[in-house]
Protein backbone atom coordinates (compact mmCIF):
# COMPACT_ATOMS: atom_id res chain seq x y z
CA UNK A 1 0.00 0.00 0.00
CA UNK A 2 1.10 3.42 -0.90
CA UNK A 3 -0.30 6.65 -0.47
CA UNK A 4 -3.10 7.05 1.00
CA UNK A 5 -5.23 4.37 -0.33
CA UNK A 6 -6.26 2.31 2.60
CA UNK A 7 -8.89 3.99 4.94
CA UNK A 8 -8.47 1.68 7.60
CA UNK A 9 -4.93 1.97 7.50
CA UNK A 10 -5.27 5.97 7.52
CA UNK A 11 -7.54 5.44 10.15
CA UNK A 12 -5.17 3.57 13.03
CA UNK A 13 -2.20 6.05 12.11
CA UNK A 14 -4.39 9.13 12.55
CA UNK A 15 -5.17 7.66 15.67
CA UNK A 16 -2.37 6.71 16.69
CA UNK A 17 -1.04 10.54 16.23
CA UNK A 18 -3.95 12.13 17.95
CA UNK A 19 -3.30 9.59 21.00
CA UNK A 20 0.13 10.62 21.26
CA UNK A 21 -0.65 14.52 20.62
CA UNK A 22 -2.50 14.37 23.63
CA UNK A 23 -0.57 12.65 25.32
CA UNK A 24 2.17 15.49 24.92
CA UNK A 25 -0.30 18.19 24.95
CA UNK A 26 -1.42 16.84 28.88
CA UNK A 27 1.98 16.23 29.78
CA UNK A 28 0.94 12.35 30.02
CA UNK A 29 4.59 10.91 29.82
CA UNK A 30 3.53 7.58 30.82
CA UNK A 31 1.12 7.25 27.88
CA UNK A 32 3.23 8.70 25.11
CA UNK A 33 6.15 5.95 26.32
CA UNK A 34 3.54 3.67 26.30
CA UNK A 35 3.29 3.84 23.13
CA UNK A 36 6.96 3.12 22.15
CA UNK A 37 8.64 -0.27 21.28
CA UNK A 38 11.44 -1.33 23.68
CA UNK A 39 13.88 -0.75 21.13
CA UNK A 40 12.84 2.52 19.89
CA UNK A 41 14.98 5.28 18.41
CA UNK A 42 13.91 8.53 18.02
CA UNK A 43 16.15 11.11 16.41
CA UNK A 44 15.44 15.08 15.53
CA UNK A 45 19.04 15.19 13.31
CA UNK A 46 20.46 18.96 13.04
CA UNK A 47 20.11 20.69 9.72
CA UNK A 48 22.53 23.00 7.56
CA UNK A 49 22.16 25.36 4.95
CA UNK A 50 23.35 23.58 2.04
CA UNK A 51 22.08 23.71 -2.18
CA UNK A 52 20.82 20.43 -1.68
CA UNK A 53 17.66 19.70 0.66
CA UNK A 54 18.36 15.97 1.22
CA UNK A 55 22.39 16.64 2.14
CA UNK A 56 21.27 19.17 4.44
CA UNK A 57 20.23 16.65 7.09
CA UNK A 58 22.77 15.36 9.17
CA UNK A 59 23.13 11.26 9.04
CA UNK A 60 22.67 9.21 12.06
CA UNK A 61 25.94 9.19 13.10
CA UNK A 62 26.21 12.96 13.11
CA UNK A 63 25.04 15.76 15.69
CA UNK A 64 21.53 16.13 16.24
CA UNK A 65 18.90 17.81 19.31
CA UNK A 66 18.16 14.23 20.10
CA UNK A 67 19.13 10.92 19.13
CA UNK A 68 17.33 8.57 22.26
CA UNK A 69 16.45 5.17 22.74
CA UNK A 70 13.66 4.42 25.23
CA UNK A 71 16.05 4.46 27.98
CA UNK A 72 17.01 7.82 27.08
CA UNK A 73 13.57 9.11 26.55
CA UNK A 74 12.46 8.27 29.83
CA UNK A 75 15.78 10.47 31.43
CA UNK A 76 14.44 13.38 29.92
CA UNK A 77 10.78 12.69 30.84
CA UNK A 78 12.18 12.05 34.87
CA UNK A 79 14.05 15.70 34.06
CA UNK A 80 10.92 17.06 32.99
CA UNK A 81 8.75 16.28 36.07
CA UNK A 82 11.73 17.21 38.24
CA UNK A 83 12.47 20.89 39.54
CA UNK A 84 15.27 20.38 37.42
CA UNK A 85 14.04 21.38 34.17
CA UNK A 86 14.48 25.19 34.98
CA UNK A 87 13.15 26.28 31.40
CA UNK A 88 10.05 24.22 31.94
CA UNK A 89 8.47 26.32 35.19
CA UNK A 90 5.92 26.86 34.71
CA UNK A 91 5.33 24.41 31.72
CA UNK A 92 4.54 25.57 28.58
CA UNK A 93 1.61 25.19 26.44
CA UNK A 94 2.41 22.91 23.89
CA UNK A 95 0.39 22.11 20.26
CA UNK A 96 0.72 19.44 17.79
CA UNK A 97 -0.57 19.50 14.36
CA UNK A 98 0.52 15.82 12.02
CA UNK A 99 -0.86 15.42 8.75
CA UNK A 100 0.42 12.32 6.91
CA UNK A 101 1.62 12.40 3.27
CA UNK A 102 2.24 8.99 3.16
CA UNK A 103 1.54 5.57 4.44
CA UNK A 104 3.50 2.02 3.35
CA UNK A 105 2.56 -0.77 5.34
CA UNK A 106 5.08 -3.71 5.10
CA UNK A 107 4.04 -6.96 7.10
CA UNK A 108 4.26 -5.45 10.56
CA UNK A 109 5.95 -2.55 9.90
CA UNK A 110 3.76 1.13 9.05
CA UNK A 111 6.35 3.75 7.51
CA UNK A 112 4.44 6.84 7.70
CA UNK A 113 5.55 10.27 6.37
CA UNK A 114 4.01 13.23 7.90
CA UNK A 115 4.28 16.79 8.18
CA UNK A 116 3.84 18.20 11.18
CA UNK A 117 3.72 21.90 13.28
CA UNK A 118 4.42 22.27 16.89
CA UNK A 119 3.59 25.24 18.79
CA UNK A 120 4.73 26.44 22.00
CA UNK A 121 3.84 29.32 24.29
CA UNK A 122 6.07 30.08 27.05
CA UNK A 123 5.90 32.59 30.42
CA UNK A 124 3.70 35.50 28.61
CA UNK A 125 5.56 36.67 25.78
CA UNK A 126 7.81 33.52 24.05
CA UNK A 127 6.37 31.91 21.38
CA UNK A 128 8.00 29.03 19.30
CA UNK A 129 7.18 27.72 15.91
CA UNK A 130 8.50 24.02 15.14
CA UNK A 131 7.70 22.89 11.50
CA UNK A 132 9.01 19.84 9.54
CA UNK A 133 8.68 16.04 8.42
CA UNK A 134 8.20 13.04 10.57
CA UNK A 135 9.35 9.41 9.21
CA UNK A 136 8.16 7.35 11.68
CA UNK A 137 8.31 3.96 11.62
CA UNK A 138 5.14 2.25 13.73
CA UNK A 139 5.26 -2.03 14.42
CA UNK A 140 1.74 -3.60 14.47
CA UNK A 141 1.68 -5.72 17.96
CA UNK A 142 -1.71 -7.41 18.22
CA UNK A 143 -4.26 -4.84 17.39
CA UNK A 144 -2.21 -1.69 18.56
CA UNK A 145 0.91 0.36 16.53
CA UNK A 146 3.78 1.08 18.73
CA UNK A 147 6.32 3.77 17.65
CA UNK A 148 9.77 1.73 16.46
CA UNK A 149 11.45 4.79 15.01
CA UNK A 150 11.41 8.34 14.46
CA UNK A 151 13.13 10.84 12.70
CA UNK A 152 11.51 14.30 12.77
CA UNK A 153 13.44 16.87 10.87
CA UNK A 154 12.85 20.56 11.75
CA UNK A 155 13.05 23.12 8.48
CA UNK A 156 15.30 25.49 10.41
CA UNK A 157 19.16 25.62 10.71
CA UNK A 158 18.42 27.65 13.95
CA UNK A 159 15.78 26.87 16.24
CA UNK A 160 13.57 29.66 17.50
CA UNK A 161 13.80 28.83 21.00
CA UNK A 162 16.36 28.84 23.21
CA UNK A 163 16.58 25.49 23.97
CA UNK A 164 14.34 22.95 22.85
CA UNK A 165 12.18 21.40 25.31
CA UNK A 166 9.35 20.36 23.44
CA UNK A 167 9.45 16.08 22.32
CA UNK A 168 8.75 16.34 18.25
């Protein structure tokens, strides 16, 4: 299946997306894990300037704003419910907007391409824009999709922010 042929299909990854925007949106860490595979990566690669769009993105051995494992993932979520996470008090309001482009299921596998906008309001006057494409990778276990791999790549060489708090 390419496209965006099969309604069913289209169906569970919509919902899968609007499970874990809500997730984020709430601040419901435990869910959005949840819905991870053990082995998970999830990568937001840096980007340059370059004539060429595709060599632009850094490879997976190169620098990126995060490059985590579920392990990893779960360190920053800790951090983020901790009075540690300075940048975070009070948290910030947080929106997510996915629209997929493209869906390939492969036995278990769902490679889905999406574009996506986050948006974040912070303290009174700091606003952040986030915009970019999502490959995600989702793994069909029994009747759910669990999130095997992302990379989300953001359309800016310089993030708006000043740090980047927000989970793509």
């Amino acid at each position: 299946m390419s496209g965006l042929g099969d309604a069913q299909l289209y169906f569970e990854v919509r919902s899968f997306q609007a499970r874990e925007a809500v997730a984020l949106q709430t601040a419901d860490y435990d869910t959005w894990l949840a819905m991870m595979m053990p082995d998970v990566t999830y990568r937001v690669p840096v980007v340059s300037v370059g004539e060429d769009v595709a060599a632009s993105e850094s490879g997976t051995r190169e620098l990126a704003h995060y490059d985590d494992t579920l392990e990893t993932l779960r360190i920053r979520v800790a951090r983020m419910r901790s009075r540690m996470a300075w940048t975070e008090i009070p948290p910030s309001r947080v929106r997510y907007f996915v629209d997929p482009i493209m869906i390939r299921a492969e036995g278990e596998d769902v490679f889905v391409t999406s574009n996506f906008t986050v948006y974040q309001a912070r303290l009174q006057r700091e606003e952040n824009w986030y915009v970019g494409r999502r490959d995600d990778r989702l793994r069909r276990i029994g009747s759910q999709l669990l999130l095997a791999e992302r990379v989300a790549v953001i359309d800016r060489a310089v993030l708006p922010g000043k740090n980047l708090t927000v989970f793509i």
